[in-house]
C-alpha atoms as a PDB file:
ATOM      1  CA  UNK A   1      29.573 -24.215  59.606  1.00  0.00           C
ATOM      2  CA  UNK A   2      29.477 -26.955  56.859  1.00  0.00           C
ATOM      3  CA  UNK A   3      32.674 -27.772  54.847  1.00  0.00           C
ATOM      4  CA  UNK A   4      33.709 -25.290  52.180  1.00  0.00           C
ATOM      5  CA  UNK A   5      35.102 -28.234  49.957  1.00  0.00           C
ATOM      6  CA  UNK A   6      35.440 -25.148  46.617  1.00  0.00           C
ATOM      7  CA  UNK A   7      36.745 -23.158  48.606  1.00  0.00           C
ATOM      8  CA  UNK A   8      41.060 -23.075  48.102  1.00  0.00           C
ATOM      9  CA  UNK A   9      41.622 -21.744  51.679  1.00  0.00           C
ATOM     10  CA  UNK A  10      39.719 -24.495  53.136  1.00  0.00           C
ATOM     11  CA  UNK A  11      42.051 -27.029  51.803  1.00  0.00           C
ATOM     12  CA  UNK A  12      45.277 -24.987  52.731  1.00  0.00           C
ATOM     13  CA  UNK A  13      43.488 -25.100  56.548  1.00  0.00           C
ATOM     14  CA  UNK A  14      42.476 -28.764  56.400  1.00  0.00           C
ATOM     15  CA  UNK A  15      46.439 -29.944  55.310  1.00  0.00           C
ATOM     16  CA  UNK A  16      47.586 -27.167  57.577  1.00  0.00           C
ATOM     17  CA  UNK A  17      45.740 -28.425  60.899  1.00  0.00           C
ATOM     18  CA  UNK A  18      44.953 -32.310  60.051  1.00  0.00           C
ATOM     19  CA  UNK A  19      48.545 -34.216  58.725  1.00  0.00           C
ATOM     20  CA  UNK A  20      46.775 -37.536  58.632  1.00  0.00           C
ATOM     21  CA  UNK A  21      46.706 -39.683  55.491  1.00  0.00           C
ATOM     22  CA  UNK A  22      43.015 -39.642  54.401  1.00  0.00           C
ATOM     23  CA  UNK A  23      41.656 -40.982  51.088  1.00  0.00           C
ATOM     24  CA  UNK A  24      37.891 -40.282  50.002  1.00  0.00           C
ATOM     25  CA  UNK A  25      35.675 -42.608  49.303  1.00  0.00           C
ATOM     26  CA  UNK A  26      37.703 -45.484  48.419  1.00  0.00           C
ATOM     27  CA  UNK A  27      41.685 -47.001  48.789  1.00  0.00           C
ATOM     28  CA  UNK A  28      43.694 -47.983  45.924  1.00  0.00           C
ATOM     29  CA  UNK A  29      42.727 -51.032  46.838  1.00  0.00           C
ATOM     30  CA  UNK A  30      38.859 -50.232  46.537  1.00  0.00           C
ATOM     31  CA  UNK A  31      40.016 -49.198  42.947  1.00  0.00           C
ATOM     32  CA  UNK A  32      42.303 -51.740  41.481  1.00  0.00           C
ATOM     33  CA  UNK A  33      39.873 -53.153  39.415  1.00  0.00           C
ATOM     34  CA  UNK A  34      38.830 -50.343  37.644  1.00  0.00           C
ATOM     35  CA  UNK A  35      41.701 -48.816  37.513  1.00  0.00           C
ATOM     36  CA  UNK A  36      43.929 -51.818  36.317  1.00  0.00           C
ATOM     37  CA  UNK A  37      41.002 -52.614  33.860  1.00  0.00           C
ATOM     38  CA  UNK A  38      41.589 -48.634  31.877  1.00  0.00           C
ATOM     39  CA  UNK A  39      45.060 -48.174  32.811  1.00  0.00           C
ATOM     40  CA  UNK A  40      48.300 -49.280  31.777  1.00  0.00           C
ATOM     41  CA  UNK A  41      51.438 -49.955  34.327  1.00  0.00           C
ATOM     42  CA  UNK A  42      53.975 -47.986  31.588  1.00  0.00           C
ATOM     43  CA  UNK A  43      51.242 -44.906  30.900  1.00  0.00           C
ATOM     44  CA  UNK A  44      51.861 -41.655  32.244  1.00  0.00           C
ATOM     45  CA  UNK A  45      49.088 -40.687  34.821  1.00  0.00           C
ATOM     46  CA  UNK A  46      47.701 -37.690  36.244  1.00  0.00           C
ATOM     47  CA  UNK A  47      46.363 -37.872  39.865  1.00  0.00           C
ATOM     48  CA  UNK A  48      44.265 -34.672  40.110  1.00  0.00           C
ATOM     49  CA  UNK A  49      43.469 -32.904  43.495  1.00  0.00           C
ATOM     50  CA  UNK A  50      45.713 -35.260  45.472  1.00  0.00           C
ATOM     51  CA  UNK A  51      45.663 -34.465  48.605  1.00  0.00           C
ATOM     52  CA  UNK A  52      47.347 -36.587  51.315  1.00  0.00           C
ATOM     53  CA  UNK A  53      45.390 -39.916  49.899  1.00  0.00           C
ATOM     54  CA  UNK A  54      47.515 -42.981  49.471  1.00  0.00           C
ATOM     55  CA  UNK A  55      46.331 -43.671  46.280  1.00  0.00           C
ATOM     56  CA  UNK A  56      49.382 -42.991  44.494  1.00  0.00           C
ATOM     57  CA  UNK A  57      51.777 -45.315  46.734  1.00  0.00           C
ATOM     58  CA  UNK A  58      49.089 -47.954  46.366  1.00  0.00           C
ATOM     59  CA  UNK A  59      49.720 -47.783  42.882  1.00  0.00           C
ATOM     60  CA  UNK A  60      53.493 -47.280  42.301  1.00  0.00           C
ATOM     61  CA  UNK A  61      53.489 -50.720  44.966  1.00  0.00           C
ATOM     62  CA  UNK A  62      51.058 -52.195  41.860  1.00  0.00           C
ATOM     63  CA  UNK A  63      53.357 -51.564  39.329  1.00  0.00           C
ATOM     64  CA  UNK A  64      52.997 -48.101  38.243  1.00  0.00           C
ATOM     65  CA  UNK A  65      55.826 -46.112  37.382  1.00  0.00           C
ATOM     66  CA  UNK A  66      54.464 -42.124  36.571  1.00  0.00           C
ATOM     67  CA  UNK A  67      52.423 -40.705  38.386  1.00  0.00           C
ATOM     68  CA  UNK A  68      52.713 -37.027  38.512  1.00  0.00           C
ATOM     69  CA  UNK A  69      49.849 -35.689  41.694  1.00  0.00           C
ATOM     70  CA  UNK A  70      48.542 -32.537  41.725  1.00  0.00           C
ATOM     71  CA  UNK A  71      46.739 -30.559  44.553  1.00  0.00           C
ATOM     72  CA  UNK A  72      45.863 -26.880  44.623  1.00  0.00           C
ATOM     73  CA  UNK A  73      47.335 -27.207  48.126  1.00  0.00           C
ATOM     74  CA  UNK A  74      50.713 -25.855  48.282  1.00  0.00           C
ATOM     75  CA  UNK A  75      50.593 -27.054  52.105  1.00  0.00           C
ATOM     76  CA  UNK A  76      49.803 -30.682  51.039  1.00  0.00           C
ATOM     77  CA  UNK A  77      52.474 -30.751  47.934  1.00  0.00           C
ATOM     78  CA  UNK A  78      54.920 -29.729  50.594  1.00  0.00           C
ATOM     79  CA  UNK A  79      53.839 -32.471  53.200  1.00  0.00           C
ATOM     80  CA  UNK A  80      53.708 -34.968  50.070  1.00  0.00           C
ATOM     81  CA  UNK A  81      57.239 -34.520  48.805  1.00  0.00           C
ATOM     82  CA  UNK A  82      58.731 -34.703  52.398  1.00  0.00           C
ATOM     83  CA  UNK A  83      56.819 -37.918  52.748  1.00  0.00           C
ATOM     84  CA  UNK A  84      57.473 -39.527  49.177  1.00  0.00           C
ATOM     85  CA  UNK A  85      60.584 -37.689  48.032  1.00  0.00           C
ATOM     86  CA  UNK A  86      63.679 -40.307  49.153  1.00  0.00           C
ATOM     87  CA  UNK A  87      61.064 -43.480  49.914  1.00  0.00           C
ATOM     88  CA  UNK A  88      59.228 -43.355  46.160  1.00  0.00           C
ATOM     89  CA  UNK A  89      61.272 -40.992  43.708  1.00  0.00           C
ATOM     90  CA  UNK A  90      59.155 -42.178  41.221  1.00  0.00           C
ATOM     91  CA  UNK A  91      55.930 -39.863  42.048  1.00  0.00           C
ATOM     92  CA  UNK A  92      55.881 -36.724  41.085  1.00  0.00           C
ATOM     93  CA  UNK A  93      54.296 -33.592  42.884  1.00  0.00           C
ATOM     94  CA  UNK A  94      53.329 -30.208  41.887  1.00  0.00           C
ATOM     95  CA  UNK A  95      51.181 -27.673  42.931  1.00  0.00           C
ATOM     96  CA  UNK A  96      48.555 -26.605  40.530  1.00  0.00           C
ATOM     97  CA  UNK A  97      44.680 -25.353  40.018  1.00  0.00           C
ATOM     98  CA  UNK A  98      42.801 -28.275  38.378  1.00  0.00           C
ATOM     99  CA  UNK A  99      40.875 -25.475  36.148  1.00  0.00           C
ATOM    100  CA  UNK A 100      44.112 -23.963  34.606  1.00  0.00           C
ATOM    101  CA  UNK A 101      47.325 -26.524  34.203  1.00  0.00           C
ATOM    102  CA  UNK A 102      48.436 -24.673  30.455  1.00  0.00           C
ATOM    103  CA  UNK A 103      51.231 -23.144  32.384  1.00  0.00           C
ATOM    104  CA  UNK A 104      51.931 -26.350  34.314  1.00  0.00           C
ATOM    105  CA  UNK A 105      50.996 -29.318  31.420  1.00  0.00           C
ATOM    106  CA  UNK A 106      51.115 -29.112  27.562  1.00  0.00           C
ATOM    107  CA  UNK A 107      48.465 -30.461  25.851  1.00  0.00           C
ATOM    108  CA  UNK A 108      48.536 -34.325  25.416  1.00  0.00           C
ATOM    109  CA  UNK A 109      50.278 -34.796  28.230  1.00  0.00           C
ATOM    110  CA  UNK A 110      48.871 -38.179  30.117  1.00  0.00           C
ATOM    111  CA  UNK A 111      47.891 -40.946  29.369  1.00  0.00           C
ATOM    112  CA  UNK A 112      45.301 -41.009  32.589  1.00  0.00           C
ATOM    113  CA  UNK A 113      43.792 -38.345  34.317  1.00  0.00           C
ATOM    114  CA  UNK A 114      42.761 -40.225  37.931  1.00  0.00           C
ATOM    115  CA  UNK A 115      40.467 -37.527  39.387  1.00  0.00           C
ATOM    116  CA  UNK A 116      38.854 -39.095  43.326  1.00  0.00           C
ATOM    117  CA  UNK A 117      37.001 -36.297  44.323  1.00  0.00           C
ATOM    118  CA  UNK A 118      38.277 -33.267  43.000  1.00  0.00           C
ATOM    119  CA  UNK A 119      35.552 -32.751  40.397  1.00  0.00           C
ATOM    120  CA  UNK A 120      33.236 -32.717  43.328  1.00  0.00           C
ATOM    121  CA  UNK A 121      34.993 -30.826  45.289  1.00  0.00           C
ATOM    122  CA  UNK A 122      34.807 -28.094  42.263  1.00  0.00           C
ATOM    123  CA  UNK A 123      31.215 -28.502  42.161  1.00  0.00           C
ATOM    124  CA  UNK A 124      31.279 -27.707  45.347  1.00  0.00           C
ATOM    125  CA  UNK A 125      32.441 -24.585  44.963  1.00  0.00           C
ATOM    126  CA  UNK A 126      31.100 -20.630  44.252  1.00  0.00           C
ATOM    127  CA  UNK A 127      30.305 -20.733  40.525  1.00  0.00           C
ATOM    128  CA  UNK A 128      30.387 -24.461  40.194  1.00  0.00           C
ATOM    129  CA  UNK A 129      29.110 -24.192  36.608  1.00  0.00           C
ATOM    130  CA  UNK A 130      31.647 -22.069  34.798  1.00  0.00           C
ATOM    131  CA  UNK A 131      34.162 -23.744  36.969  1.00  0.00           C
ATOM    132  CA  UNK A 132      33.264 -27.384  35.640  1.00  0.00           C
ATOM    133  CA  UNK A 133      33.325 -26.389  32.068  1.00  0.00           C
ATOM    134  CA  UNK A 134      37.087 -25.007  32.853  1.00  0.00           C
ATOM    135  CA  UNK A 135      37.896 -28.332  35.044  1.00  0.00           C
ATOM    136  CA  UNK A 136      36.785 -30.258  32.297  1.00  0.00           C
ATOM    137  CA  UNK A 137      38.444 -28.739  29.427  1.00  0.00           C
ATOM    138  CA  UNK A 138      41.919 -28.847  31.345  1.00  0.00           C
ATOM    139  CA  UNK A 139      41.478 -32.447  31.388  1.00  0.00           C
ATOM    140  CA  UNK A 140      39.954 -32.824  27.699  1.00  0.00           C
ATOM    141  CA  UNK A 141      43.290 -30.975  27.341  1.00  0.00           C
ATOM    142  CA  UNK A 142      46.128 -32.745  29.111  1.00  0.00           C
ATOM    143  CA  UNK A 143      44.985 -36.116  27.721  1.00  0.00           C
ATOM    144  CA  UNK A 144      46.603 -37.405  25.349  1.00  0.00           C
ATOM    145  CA  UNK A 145      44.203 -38.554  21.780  1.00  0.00           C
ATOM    146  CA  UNK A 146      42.199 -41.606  23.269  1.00  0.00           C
ATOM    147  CA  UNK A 147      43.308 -40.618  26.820  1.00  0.00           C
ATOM    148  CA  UNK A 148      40.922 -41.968  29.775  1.00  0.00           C
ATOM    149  CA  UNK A 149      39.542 -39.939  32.458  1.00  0.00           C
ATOM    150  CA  UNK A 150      38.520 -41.826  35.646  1.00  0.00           C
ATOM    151  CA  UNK A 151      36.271 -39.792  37.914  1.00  0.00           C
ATOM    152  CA  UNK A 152      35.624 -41.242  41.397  1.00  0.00           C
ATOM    153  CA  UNK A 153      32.515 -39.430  42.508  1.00  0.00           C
ATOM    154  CA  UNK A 154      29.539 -39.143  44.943  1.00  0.00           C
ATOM    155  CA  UNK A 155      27.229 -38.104  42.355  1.00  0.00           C
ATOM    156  CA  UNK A 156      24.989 -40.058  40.623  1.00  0.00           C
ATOM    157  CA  UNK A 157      25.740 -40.637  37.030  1.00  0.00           C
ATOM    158  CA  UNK A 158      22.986 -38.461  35.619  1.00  0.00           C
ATOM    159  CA  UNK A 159      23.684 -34.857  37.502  1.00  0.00           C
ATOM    160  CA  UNK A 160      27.686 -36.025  36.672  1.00  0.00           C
END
């Protein structure tokens, strides 16, 4: 049976069974440029659908100083703050649905909205459409006026 990568549950199983540090696609390291290039040290950064990727650490050991990561993984939060809570106070965790943040986020929140993955992992998903134009408005919504959005995909630049 092939991946179910939209599906919430599958990510609850995945974090449940598999404890492992993995990042997709690329490190932090993979990344620097970019990111370093867009994003300032002192900025207040989303991480969206963070998993148990080290992309975070990577950048607080940068220079970074807020990052707040969100997964819609309540299993993965949990594993995250046990792992990061006394060693790097600085990040910030919290579990939350990429689609709908308003109770979680006020608008013009970030600075950054670092998203490796998660969009396709939404597209992924049962009714990939609808659910884009929400994913996508929650970030349009949480950035702050001349906010950047970074999305780390798979997909070629013309069906993204």
């Amino acid at each position: 049976m092939a991946a179910q990568y939209g599906k919430h549950e599958y990510w609850e199983d995945r974090y449940d069974k598999d404890k492992e540090p993995f990042d997709w696609y690329q490190r932090y390291e993979g990344l620097r440029d970019i990111i370093t290039q867009f994003v300032k040290r002192d900025q207040c950064i989303l991480n969206l659908g963070c998993g148990n990727s080290k992309l975070s650490e990577g950048m607080i050991k940068d220079g970074y100083k807020d990052i707040m990561n969100v997964d819609c993984s309540e299993t993965v939060i949990k594993q995250m703050q046990d792992s990061y809570g006394e060693k790097m106070p600085e990040l910030k965790w919290k579990q939350a649905d990429a689609r709908n943040m308003k109770e979680d986020f006020e608008a013009g929140t970030f600075d950054a909205v670092i998203d490796k993955a998660c969009f396709d992992a939404v597209l992924c998903g049962d009714y990939s459409g609808p659910n884009s134009k929400l994913f996508l408005s929650e970030v349009d919504r949480v950035l702050k006026d001349g906010g950047i959005y970074i999305s780390i995909t798979y997909g070629v630049p013309e069906g993204r």
